[in-house]
Protein backbone atom coordinates (compact mmCIF):
# COMPACT_ATOMS: atom_id res chain seq x y z
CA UNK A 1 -72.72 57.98 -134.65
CA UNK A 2 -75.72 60.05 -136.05
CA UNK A 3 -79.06 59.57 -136.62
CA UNK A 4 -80.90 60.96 -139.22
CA UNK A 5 -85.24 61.40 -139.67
CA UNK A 6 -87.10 60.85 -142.59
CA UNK A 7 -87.25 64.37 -142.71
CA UNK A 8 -83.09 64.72 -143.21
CA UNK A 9 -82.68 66.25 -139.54
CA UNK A 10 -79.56 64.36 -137.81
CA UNK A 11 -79.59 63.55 -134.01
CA UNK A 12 -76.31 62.46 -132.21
CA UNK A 13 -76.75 58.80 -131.30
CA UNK A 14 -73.52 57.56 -129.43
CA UNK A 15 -70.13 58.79 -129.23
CA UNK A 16 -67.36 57.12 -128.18
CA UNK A 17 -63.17 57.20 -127.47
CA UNK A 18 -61.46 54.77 -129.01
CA UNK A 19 -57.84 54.12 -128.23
CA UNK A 20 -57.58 52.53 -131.82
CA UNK A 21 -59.39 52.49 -135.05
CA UNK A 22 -58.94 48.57 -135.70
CA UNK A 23 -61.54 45.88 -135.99
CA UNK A 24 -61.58 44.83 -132.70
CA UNK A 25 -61.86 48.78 -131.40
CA UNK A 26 -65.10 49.43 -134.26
CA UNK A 27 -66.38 45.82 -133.35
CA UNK A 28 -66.38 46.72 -129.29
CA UNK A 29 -67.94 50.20 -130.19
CA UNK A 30 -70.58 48.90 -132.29
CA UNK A 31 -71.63 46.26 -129.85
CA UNK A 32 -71.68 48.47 -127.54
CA UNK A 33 -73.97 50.63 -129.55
CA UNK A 34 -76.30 47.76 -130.64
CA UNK A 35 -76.88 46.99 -126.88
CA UNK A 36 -79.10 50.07 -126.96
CA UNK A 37 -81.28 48.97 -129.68
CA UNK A 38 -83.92 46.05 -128.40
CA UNK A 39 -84.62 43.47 -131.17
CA UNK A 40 -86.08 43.04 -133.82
CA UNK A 41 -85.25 47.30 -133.95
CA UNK A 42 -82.12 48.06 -135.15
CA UNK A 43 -80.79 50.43 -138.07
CA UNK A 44 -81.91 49.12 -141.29
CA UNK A 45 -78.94 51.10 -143.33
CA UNK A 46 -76.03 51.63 -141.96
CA UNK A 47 -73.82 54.78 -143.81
CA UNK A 48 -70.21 54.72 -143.67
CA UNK A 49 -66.96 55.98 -144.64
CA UNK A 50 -64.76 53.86 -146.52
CA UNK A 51 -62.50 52.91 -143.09
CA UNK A 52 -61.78 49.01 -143.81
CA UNK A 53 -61.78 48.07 -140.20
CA UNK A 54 -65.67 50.02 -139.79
CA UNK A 55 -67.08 47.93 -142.62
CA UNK A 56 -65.40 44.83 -141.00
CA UNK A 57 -66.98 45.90 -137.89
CA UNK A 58 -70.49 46.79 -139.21
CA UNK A 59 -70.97 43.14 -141.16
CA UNK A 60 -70.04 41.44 -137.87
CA UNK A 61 -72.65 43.47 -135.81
CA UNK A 62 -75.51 44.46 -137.61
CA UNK A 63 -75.26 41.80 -140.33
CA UNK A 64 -78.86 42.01 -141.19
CA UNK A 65 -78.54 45.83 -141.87
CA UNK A 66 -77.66 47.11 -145.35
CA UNK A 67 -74.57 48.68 -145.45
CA UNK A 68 -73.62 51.27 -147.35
CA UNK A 69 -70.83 54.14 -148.48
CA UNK A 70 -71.21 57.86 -147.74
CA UNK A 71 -70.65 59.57 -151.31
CA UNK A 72 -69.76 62.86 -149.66
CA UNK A 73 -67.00 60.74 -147.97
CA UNK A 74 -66.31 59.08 -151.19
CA UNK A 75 -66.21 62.50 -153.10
CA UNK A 76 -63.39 63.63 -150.35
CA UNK A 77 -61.52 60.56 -151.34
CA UNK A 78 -61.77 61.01 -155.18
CA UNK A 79 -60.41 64.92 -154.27
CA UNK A 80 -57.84 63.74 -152.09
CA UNK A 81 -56.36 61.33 -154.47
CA UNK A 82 -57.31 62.39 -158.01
CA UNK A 83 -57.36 66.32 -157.97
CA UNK A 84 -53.40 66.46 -158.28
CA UNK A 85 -53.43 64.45 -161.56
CA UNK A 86 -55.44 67.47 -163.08
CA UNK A 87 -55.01 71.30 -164.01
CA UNK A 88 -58.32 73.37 -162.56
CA UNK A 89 -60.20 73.49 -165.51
CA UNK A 90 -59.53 69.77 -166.73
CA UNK A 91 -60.34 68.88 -162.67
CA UNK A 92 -63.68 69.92 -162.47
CA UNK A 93 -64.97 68.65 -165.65
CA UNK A 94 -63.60 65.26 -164.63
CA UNK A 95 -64.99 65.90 -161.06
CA UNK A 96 -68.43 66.33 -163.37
CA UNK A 97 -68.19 62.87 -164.96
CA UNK A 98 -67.81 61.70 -161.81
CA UNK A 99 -70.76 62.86 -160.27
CA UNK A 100 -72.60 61.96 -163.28
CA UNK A 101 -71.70 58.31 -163.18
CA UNK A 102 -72.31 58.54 -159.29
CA UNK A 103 -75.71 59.68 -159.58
CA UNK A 104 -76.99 57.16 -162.91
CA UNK A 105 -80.29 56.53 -162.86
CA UNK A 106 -80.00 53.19 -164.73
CA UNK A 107 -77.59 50.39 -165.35
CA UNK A 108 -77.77 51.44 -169.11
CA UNK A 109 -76.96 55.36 -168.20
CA UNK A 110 -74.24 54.16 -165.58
CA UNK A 111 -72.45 52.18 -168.22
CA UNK A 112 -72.51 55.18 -171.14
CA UNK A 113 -71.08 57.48 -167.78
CA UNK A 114 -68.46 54.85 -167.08
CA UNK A 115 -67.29 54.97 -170.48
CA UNK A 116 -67.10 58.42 -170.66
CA UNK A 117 -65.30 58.74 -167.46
CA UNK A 118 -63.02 56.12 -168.89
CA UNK A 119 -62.35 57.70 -172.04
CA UNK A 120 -61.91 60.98 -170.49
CA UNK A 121 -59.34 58.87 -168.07
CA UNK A 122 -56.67 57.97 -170.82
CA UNK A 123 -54.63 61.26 -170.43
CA UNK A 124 -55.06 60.84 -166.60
CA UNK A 125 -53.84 57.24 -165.47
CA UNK A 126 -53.05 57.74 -162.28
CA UNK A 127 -56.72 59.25 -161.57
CA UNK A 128 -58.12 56.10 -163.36
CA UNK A 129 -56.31 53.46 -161.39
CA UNK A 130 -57.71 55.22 -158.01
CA UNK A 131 -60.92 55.12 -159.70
CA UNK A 132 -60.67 51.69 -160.35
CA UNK A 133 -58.92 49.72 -157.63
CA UNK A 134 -60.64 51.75 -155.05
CA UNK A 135 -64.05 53.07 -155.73
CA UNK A 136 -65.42 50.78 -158.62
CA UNK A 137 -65.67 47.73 -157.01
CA UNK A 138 -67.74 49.20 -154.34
CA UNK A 139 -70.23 50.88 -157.15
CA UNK A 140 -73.12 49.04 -155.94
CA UNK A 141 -72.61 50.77 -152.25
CA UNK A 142 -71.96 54.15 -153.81
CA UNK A 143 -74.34 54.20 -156.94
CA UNK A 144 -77.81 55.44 -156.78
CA UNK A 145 -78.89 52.82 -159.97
CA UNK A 146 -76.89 50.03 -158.30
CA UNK A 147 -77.58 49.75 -154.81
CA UNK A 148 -79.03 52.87 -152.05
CA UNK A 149 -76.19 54.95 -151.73
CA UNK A 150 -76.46 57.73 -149.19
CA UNK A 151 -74.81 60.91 -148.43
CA UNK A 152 -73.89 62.92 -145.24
CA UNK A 153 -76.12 65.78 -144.63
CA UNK A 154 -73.35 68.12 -144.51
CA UNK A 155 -72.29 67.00 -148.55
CA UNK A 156 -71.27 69.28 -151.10
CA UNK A 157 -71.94 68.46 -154.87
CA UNK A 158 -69.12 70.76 -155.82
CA UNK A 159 -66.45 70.22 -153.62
CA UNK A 160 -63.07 72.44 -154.23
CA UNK A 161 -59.75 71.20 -155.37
C-alpha cells in the first residue's frame, strides 16, 4: 500500500505476503494495516484496483472511508479487454471517447460522451458489453463528474494497444 501527499509524492505504507488474494487474505491485511492508524485518523479515500475480494475487504475495514477505482487501473482493463475488438486506428479513437467520458466535467457532458461512446460502440459489441457489464456500473467510482475518481501516479493518458 502507498501513500500519496497533497503534493502527488507517494510513500510506501505497508507491504505484505499474502498466501491468497481472497476476502479473508485482503480483510486480514487490511486490519492489519488499520492497526497502525490511531482513531479518529485513518485514510479518508481509499484507491483501488478493481480486485472484487479488495473492495470486499476495504468496505469491511475502513467503512467510513470513501472508496474509490484507480482509472489508470481501469484504463489497463479497458486495453486488456477491448483493444482486440479494434484495428489501430479505429482503437485509439475509441480509446479517446473513452477518456472523454472518463474525465466529464458534468452529468450533462457525461451523458452526450456516453452516447457517443455508445454510438461509436454499434460496430464493436463485444467492446460495448465489457464497457457495460464491467465498468459502467461503477461510473460514479471512476468518473470525475460522478464521484472523486483517482489515478495512480504512475498513469498514462495514452496507453498503447
Amino acid at each position: 500500500m502507498v501513500g500519496q501527499t497533497s503534493t502527488g509524492h507517494t510513500f510506501s505504507l505497508a507491504f505484505c505476503y499474502m498466501e491468497q488474494e481472497n476476502d479473508n487474505g485482503y480483510i486480514w491485511a487490511l486490519q492489519e494495516l488499520k492497526m497502525l492508524f490511531q482513531p479518529p485518523i485513518i485514510p479518508k479515500v481509499i484507491i483501488m484496483d478493481c480486485e472484487p475480494a479488495l473492495k470486499i475487504a476495504i468496505e469491511l475495514v475502513f467503512n467510513s472511508s470513501i472508496h474509490n477505482y484507480c482509472t489508470w487501473h481501469i484504463s489497463k482493463n479497458l486495453i486488456q479487454n477491448c483493444c482486440k475488438h479494434f484495428q489501430e486506428d479505429d482503437w485509439k479513437d475509441y480509446q479517446t471517447s473513452w477518456n472523454l467520458l472518463v474525465s466529464s466535467k458534468s452529468t450533462e457532458e457525461y451523458e452526450n460522451n456516453l452516447e457517443k461512446i455508445k454510438e461509436k460502440s454499434k460496430d464493436y459489441s463485444g467492446a460495448w458489453a465489457y464497457i457495460s457489464n464491467n465498468l459502467l456500473p461503477f461510473k460514479k467510482k471512476v468518473c470525475h463528474c460522478l464521484g472523486k475518481p483517482a489515478s495512480s501516479p504512475r498513469k498514462s493518458s495514452q496507453l498503447p494497444c
